[in-house]
PDB file of N, CA and C in Angstrom:
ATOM      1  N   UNK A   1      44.990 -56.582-109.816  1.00  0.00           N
ATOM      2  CA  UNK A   1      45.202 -55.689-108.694  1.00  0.00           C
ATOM      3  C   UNK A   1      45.923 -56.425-107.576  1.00  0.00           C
ATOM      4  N   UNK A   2      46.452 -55.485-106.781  1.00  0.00           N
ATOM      5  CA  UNK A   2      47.709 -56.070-105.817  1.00  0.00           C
ATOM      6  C   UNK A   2      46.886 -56.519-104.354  1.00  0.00           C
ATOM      7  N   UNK A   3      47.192 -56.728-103.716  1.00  0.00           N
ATOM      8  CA  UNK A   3      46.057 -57.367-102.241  1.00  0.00           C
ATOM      9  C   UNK A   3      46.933 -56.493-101.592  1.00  0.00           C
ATOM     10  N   UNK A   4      45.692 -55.402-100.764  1.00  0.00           N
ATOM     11  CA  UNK A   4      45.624 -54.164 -99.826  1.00  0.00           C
ATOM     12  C   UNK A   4      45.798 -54.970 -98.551  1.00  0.00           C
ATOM     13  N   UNK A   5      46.873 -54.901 -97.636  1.00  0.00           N
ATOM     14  CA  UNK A   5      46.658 -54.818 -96.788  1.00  0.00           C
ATOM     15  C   UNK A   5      46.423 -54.100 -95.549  1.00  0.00           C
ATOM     16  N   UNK A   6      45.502 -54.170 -94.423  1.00  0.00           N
ATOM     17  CA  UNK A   6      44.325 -53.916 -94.008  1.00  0.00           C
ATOM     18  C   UNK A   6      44.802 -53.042 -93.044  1.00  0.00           C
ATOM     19  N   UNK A   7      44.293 -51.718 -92.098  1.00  0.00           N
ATOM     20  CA  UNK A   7      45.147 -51.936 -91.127  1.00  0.00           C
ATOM     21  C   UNK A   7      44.627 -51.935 -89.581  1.00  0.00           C
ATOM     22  N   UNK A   8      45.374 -51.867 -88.600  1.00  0.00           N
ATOM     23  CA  UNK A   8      45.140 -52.725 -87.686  1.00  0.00           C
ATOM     24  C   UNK A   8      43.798 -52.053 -86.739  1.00  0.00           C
ATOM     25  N   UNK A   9      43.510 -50.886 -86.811  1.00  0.00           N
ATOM     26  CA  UNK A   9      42.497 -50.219 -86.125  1.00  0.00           C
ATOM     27  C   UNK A   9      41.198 -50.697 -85.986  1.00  0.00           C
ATOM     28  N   UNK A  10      40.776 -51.331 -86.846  1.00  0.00           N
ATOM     29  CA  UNK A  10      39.401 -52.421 -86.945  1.00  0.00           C
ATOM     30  C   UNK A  10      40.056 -53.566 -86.066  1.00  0.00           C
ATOM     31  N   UNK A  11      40.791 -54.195 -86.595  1.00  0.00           N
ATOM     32  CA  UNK A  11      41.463 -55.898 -85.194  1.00  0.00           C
ATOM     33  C   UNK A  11      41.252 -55.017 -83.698  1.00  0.00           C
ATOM     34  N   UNK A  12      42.172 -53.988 -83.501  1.00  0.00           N
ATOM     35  CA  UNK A  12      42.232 -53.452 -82.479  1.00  0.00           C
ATOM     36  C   UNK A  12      40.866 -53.074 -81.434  1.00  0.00           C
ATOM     37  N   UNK A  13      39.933 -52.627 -82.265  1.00  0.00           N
ATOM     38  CA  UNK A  13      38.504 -52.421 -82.134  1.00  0.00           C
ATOM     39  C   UNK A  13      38.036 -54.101 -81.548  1.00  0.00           C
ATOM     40  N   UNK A  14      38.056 -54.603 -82.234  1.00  0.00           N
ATOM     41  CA  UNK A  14      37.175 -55.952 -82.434  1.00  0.00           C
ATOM     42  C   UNK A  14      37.816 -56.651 -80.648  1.00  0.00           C
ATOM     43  N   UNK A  15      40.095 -56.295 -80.836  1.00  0.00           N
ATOM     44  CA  UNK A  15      39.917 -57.120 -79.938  1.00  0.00           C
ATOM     45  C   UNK A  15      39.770 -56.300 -78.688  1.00  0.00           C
ATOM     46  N   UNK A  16      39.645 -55.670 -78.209  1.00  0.00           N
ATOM     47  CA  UNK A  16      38.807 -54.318 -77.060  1.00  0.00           C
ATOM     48  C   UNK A  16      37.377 -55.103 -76.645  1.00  0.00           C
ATOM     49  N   UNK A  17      36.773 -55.446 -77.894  1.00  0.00           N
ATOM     50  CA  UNK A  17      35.381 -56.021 -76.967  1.00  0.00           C
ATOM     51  C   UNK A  17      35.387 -57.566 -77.213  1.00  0.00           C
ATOM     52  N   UNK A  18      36.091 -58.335 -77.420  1.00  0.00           N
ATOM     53  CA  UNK A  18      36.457 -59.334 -76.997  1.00  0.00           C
ATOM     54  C   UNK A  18      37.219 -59.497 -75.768  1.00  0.00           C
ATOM     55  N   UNK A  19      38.281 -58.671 -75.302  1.00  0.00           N
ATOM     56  CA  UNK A  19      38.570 -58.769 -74.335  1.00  0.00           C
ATOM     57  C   UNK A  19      37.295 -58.362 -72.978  1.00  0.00           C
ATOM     58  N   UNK A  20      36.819 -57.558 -73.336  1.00  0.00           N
ATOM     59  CA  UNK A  20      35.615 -57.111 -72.463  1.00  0.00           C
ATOM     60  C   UNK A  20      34.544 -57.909 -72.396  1.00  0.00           C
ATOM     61  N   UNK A  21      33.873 -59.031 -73.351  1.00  0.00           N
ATOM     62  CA  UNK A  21      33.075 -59.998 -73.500  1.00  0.00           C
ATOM     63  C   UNK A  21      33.710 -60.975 -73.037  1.00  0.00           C
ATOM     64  N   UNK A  22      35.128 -61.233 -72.654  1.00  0.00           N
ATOM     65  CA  UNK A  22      35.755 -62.815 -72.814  1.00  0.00           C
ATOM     66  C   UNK A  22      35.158 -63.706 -71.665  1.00  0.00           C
ATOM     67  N   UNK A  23      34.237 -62.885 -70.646  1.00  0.00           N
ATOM     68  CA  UNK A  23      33.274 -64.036 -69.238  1.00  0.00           C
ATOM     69  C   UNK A  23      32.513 -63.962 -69.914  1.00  0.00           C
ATOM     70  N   UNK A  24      31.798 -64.220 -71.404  1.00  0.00           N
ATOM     71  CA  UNK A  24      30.721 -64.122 -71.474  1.00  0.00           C
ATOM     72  C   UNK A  24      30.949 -65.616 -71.715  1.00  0.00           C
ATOM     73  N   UNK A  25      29.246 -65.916 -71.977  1.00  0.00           N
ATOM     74  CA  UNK A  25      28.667 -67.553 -72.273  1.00  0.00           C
ATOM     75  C   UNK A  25      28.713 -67.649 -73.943  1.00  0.00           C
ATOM     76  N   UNK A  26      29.336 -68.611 -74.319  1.00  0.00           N
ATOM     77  CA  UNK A  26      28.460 -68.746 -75.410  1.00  0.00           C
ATOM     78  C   UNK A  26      29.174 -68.301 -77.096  1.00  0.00           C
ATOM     79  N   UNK A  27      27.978 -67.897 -77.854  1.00  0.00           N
ATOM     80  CA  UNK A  27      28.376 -66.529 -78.857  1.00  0.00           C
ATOM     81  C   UNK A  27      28.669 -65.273 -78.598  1.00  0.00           C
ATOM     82  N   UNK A  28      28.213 -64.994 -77.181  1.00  0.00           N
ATOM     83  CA  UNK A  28      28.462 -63.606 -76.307  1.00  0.00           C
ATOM     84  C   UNK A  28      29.799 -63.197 -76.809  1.00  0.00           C
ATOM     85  N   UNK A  29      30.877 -64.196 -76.548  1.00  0.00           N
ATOM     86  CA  UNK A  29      31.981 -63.885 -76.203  1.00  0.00           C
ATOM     87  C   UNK A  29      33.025 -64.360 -77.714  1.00  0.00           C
ATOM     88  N   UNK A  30      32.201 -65.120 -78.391  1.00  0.00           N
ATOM     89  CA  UNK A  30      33.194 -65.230 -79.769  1.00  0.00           C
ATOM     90  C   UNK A  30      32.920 -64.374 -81.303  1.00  0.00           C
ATOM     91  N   UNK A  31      31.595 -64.256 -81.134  1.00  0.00           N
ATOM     92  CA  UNK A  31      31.359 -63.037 -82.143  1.00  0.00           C
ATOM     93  C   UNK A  31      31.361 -61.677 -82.223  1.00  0.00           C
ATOM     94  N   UNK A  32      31.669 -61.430 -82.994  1.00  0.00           N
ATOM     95  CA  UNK A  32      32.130 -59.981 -82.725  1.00  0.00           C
ATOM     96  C   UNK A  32      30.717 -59.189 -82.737  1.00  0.00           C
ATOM     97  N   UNK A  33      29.652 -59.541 -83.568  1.00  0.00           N
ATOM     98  CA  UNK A  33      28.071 -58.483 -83.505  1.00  0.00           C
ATOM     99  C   UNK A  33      27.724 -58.959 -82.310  1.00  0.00           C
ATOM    100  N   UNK A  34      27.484 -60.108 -82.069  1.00  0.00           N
ATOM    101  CA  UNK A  34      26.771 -60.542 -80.755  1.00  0.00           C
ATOM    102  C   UNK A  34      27.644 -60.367 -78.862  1.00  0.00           C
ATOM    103  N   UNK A  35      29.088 -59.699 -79.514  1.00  0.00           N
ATOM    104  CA  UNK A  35      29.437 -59.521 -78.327  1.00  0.00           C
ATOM    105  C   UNK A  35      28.953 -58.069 -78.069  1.00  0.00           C
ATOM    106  N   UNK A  36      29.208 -57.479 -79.335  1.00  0.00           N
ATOM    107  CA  UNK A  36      29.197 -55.751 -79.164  1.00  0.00           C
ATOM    108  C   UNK A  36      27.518 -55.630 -78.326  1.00  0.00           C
ATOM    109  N   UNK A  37      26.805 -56.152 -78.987  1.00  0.00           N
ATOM    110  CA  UNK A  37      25.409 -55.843 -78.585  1.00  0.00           C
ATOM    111  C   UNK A  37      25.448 -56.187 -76.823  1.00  0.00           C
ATOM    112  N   UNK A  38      25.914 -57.305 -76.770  1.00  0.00           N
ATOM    113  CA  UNK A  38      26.373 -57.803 -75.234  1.00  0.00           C
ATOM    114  C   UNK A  38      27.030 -57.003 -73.939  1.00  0.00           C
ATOM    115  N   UNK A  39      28.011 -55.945 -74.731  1.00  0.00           N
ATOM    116  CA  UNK A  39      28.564 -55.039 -74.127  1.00  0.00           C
ATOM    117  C   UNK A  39      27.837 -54.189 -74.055  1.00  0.00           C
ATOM    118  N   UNK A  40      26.958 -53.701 -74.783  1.00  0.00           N
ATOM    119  CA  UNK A  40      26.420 -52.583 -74.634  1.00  0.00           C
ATOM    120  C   UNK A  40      24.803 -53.093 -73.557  1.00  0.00           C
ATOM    121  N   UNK A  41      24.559 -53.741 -74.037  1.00  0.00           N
ATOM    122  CA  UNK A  41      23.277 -54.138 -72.820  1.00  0.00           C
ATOM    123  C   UNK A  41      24.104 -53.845 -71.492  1.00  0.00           C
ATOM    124  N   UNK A  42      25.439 -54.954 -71.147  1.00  0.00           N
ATOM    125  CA  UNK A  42      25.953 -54.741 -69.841  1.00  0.00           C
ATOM    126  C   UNK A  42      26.378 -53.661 -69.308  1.00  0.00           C
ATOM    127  N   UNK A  43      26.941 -52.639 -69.921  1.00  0.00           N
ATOM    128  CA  UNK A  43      27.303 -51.168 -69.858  1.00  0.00           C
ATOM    129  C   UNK A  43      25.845 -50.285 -69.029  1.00  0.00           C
ATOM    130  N   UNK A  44      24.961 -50.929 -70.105  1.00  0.00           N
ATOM    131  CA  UNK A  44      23.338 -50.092 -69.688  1.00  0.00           C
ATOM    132  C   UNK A  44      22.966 -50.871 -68.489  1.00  0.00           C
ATOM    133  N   UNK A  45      23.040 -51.719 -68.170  1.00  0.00           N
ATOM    134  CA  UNK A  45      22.787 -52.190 -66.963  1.00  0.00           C
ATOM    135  C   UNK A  45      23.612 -52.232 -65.697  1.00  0.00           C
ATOM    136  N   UNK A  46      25.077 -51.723 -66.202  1.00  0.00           N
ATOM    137  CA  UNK A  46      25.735 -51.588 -64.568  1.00  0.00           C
ATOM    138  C   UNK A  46      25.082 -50.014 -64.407  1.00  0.00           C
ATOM    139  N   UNK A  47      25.205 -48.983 -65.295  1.00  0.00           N
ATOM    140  CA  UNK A  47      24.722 -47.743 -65.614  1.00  0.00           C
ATOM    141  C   UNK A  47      23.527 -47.728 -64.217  1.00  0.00           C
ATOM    142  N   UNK A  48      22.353 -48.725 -65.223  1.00  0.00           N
ATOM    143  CA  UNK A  48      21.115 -48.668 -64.440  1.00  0.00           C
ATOM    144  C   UNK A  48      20.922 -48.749 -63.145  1.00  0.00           C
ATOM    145  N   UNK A  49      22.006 -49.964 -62.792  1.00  0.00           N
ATOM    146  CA  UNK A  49      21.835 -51.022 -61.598  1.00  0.00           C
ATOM    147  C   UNK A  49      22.691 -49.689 -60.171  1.00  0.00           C
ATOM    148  N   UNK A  50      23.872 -49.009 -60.886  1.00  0.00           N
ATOM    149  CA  UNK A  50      24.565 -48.197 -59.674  1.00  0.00           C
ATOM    150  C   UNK A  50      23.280 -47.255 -59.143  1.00  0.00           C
ATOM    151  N   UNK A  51      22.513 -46.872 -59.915  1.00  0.00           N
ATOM    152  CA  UNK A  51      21.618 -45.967 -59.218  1.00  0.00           C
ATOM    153  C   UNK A  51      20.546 -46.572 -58.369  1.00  0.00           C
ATOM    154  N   UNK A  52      19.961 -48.005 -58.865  1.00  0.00           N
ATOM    155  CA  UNK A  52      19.430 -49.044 -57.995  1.00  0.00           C
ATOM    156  C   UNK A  52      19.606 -49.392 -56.697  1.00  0.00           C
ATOM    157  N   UNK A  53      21.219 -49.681 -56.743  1.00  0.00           N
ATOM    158  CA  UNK A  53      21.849 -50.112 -55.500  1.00  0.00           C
ATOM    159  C   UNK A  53      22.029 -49.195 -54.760  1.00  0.00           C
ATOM    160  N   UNK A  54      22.196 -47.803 -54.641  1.00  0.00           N
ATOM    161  CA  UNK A  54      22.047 -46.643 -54.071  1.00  0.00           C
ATOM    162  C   UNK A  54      20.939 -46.811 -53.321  1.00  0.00           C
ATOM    163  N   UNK A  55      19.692 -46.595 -53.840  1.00  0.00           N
ATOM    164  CA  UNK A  55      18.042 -46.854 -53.388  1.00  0.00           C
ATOM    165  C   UNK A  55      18.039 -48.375 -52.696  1.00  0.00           C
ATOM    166  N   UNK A  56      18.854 -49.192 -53.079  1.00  0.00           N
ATOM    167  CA  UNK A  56      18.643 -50.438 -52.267  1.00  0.00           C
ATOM    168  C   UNK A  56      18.899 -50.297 -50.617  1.00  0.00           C
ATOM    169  N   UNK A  57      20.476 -49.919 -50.855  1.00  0.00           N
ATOM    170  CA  UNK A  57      21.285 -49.841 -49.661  1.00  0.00           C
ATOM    171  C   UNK A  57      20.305 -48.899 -48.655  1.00  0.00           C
ATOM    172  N   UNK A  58      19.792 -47.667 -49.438  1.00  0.00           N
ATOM    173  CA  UNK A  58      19.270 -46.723 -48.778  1.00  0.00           C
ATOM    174  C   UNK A  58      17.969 -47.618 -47.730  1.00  0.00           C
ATOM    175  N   UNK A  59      17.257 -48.485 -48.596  1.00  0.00           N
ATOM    176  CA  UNK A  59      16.078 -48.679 -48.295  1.00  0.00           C
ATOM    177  C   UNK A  59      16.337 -49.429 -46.896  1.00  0.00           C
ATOM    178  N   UNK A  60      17.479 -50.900 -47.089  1.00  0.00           N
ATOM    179  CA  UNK A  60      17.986 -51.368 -46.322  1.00  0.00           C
ATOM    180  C   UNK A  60      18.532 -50.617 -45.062  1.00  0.00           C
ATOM    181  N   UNK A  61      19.226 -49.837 -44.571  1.00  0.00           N
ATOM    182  CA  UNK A  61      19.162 -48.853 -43.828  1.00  0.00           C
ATOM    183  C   UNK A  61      18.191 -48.610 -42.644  1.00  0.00           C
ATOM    184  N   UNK A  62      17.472 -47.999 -43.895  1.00  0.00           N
ATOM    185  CA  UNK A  62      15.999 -47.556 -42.834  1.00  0.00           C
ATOM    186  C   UNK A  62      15.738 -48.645 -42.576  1.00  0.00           C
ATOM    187  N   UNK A  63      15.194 -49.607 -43.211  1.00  0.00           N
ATOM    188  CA  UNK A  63      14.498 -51.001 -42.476  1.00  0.00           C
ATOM    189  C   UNK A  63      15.273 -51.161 -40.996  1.00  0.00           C
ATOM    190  N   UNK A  64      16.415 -51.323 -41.402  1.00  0.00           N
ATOM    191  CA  UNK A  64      17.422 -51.636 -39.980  1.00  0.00           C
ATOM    192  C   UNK A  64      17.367 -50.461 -38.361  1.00  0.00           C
ATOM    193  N   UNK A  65      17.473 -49.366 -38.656  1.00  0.00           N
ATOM    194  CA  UNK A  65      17.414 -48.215 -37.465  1.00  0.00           C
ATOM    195  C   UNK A  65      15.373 -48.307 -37.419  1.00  0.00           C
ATOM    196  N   UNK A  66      14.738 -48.533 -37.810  1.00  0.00           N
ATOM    197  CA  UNK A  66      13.623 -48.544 -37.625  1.00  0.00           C
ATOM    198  C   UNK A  66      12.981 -50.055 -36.598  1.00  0.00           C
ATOM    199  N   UNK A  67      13.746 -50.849 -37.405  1.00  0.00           N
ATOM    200  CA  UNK A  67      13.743 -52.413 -36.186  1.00  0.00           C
ATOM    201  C   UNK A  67      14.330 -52.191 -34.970  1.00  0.00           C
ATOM    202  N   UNK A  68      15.810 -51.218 -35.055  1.00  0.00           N
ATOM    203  CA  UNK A  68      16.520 -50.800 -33.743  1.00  0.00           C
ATOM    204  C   UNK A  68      15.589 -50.076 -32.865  1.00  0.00           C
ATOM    205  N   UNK A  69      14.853 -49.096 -33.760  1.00  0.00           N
ATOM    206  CA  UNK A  69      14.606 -47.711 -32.740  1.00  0.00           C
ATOM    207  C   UNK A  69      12.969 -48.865 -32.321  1.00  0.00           C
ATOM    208  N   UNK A  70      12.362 -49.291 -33.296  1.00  0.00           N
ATOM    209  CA  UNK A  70      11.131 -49.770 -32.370  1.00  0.00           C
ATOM    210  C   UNK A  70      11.719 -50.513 -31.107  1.00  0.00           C
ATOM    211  N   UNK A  71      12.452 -51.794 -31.334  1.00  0.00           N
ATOM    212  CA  UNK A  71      13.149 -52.162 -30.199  1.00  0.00           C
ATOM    213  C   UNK A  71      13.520 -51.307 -28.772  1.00  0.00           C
ATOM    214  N   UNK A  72      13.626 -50.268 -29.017  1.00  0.00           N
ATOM    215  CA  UNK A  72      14.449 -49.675 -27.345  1.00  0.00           C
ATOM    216  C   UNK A  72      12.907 -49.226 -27.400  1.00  0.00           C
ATOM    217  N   UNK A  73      11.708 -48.994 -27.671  1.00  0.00           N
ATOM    218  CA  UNK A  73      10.479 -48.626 -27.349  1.00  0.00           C
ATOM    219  C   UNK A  73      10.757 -47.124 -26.405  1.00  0.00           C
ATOM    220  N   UNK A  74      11.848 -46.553 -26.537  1.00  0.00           N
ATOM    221  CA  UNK A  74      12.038 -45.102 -26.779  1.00  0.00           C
ATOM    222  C   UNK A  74      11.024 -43.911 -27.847  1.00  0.00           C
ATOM    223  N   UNK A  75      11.387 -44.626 -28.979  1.00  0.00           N
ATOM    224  CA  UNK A  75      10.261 -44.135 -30.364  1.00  0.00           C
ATOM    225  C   UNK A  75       9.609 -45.304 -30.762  1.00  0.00           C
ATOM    226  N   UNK A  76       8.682 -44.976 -31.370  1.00  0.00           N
ATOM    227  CA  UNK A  76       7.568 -45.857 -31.779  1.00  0.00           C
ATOM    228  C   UNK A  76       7.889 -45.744 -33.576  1.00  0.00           C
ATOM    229  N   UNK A  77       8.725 -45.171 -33.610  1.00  0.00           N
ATOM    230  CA  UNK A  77       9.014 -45.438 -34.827  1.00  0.00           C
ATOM    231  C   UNK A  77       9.837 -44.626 -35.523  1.00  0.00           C
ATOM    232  N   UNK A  78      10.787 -45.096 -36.857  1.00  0.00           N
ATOM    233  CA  UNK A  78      11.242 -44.828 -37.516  1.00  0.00           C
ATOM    234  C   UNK A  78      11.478 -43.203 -38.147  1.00  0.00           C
ATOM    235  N   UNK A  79      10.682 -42.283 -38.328  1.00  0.00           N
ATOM    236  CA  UNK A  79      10.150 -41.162 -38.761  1.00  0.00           C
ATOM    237  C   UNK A  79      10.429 -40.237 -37.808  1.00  0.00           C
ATOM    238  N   UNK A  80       9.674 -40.796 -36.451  1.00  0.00           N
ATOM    239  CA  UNK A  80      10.340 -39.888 -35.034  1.00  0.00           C
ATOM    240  C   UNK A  80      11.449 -39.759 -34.975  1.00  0.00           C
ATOM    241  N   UNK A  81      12.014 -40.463 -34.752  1.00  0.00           N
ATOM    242  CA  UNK A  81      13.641 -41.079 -34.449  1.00  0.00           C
ATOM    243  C   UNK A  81      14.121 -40.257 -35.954  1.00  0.00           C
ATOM    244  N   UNK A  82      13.826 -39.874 -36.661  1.00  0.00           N
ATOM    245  CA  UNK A  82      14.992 -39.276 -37.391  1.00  0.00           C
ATOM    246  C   UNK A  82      14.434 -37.420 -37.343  1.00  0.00           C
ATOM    247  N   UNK A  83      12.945 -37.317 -37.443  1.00  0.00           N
ATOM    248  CA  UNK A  83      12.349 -36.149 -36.760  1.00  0.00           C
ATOM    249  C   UNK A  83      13.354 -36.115 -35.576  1.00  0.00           C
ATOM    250  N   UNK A  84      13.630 -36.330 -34.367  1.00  0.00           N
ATOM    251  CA  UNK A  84      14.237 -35.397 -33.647  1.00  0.00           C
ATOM    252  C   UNK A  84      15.222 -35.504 -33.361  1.00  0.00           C
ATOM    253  N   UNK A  85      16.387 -36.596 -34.926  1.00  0.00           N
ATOM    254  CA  UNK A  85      17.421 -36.448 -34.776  1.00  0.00           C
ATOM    255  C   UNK A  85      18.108 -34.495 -34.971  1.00  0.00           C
ATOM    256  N   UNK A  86      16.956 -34.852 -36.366  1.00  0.00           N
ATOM    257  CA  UNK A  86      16.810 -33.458 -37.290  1.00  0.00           C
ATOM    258  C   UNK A  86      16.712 -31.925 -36.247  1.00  0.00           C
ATOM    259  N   UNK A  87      15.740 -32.094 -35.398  1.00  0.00           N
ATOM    260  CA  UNK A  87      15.825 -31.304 -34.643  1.00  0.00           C
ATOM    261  C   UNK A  87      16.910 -30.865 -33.521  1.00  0.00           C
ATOM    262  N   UNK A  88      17.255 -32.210 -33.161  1.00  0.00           N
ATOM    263  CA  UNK A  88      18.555 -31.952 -31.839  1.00  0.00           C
ATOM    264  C   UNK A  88      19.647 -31.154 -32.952  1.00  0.00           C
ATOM    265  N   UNK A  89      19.898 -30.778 -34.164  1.00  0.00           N
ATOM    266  CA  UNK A  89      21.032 -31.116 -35.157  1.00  0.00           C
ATOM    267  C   UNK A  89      22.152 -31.684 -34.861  1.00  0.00           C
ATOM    268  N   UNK A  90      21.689 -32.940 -34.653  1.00  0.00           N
ATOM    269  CA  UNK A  90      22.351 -34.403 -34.526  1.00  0.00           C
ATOM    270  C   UNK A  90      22.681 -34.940 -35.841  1.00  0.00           C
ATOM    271  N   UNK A  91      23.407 -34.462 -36.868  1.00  0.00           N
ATOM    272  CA  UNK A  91      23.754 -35.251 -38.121  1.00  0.00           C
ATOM    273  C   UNK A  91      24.462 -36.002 -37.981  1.00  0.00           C
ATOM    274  N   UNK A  92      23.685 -37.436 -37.884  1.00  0.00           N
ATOM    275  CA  UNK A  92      24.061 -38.875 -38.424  1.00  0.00           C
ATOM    276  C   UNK A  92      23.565 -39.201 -39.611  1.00  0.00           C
ATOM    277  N   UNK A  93      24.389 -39.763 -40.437  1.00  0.00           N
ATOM    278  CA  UNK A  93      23.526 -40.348 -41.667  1.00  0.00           C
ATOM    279  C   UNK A  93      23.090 -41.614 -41.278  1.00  0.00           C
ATOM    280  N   UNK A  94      21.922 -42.133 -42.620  1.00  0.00           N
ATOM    281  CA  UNK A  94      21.605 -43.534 -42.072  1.00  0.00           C
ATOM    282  C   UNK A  94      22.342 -45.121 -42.231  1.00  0.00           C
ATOM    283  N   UNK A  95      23.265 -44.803 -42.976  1.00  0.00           N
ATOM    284  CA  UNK A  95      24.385 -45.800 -42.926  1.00  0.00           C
ATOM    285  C   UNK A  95      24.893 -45.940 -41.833  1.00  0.00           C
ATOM    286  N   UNK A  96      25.888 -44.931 -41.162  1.00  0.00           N
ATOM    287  CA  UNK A  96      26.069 -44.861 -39.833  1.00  0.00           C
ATOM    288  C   UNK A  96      25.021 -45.520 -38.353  1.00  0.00           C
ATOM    289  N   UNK A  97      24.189 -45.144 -38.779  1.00  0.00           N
ATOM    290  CA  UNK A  97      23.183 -45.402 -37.686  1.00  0.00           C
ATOM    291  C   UNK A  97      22.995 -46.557 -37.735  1.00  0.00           C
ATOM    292  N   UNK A  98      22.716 -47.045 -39.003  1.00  0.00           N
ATOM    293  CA  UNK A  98      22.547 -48.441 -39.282  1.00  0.00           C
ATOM    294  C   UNK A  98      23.378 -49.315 -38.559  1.00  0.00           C
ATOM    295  N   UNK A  99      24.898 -49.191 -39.327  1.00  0.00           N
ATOM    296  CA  UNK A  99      26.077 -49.475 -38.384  1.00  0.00           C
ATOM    297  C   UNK A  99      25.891 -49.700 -36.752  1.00  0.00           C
ATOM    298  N   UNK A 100      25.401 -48.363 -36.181  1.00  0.00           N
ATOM    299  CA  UNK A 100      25.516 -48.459 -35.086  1.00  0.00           C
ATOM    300  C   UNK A 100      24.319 -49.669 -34.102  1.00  0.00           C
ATOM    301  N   UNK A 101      22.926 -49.334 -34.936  1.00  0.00           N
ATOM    302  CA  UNK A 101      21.699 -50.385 -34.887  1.00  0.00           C
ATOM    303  C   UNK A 101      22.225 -51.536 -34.838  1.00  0.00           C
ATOM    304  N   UNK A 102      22.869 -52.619 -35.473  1.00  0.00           N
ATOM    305  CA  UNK A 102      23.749 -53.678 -35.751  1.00  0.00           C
ATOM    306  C   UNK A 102      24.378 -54.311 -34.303  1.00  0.00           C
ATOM    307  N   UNK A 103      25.987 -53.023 -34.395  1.00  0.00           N
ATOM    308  CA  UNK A 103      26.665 -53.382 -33.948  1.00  0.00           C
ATOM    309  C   UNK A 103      26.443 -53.385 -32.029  1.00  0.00           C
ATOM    310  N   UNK A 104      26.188 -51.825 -32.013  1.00  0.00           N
ATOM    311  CA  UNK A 104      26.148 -51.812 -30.450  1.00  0.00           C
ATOM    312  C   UNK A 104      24.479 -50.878 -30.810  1.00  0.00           C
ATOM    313  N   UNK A 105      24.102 -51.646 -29.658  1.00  0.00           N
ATOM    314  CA  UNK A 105      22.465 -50.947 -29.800  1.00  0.00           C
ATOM    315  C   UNK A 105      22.202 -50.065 -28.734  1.00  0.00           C
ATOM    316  N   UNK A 106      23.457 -50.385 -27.659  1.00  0.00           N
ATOM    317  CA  UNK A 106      23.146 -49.575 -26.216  1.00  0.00           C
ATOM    318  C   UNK A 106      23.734 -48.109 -26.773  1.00  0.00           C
ATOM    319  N   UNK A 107      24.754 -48.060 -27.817  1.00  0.00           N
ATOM    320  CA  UNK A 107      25.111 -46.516 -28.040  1.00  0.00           C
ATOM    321  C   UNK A 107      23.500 -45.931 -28.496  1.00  0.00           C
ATOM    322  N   UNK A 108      23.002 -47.176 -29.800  1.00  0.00           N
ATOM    323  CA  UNK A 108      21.929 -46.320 -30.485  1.00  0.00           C
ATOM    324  C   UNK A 108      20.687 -45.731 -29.523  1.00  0.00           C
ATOM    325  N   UNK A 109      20.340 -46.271 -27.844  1.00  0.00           N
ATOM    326  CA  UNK A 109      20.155 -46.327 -27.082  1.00  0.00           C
ATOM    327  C   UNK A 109      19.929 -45.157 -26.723  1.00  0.00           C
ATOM    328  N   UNK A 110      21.335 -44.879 -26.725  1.00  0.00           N
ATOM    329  CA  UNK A 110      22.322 -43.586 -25.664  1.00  0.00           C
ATOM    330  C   UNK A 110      22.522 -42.354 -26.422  1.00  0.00           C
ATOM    331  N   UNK A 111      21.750 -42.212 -27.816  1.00  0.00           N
ATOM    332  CA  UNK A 111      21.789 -41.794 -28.619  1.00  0.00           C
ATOM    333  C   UNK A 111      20.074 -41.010 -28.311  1.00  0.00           C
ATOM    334  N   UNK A 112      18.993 -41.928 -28.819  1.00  0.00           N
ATOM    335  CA  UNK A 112      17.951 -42.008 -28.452  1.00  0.00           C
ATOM    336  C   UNK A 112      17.396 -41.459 -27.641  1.00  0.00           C
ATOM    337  N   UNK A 113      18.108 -41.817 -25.979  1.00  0.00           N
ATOM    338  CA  UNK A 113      17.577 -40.641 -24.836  1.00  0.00           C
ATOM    339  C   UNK A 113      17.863 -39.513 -24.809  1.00  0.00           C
ATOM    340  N   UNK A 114      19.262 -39.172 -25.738  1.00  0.00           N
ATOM    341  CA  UNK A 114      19.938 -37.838 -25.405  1.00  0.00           C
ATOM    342  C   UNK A 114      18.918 -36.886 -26.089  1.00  0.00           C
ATOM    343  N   UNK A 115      18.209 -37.491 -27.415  1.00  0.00           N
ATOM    344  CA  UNK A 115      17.764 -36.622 -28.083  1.00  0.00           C
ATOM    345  C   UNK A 115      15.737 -36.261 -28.191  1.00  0.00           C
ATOM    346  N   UNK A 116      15.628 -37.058 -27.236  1.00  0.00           N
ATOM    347  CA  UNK A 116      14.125 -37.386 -26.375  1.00  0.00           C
ATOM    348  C   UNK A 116      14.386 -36.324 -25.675  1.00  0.00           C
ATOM    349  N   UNK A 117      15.371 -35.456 -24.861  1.00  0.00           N
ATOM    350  CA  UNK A 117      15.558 -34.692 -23.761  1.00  0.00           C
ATOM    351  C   UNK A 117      15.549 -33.727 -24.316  1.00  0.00           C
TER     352      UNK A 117
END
């Protein structure tokens, strides 16, 4: 029998997740079973991790306008301060606010009394 040659859609395959493994350590990045498995863990974990970092950032946030707002001893806390943002319908999000907690505290301040009134 004559020798079949092969064609390229399997190489092509193989080199797709080699190129996608090629920062890996190790066997990660030169075998082809142990990369695939590699890719696919990392796939499931940026997957996992974007919805994580969402809840991170979020959490971070609040921590921050809650250190601000105790600071001006305007509100006593965190919960108020967004209670009567809610009420003035003052929509700031808490990124923003955060921002503002940070950068200039006399706006978050000026913010604070308007909505005490």
């Amino acid at each position: 029998m004559t020798r079949v040659r092969r064609g390229y859609i399997a190489r092509r395959r193989r080199t797709k997740i080699r190129l996608f493994a090629s920062t890996f350590i190790g066997a990660h990045s030169r075998l082809t079973r142990t990369a695939t498995q590699q890719k696919m863990r990392a796939l499931v974990s940026s997957h996992r991790d974007r919805g994580r970092q969402k809840r991170d950032f979020r959490r971070l946030w609040i921590t921050r306008i809650n250190a601000a707002a105790r600071e001006n001893t305007v509100f006593y806390s965190y919960n108020k301060f967004i209670h009567n943002l809610y009420k003035k319908q003052l929509l700031l999000n808490r990124k923003i606010l955060a921002q503002i907690a940070i950068s200039n505290k006399n706006c978050l301040y000026m913010i604070s009394n308007k909505i005490s009134k």
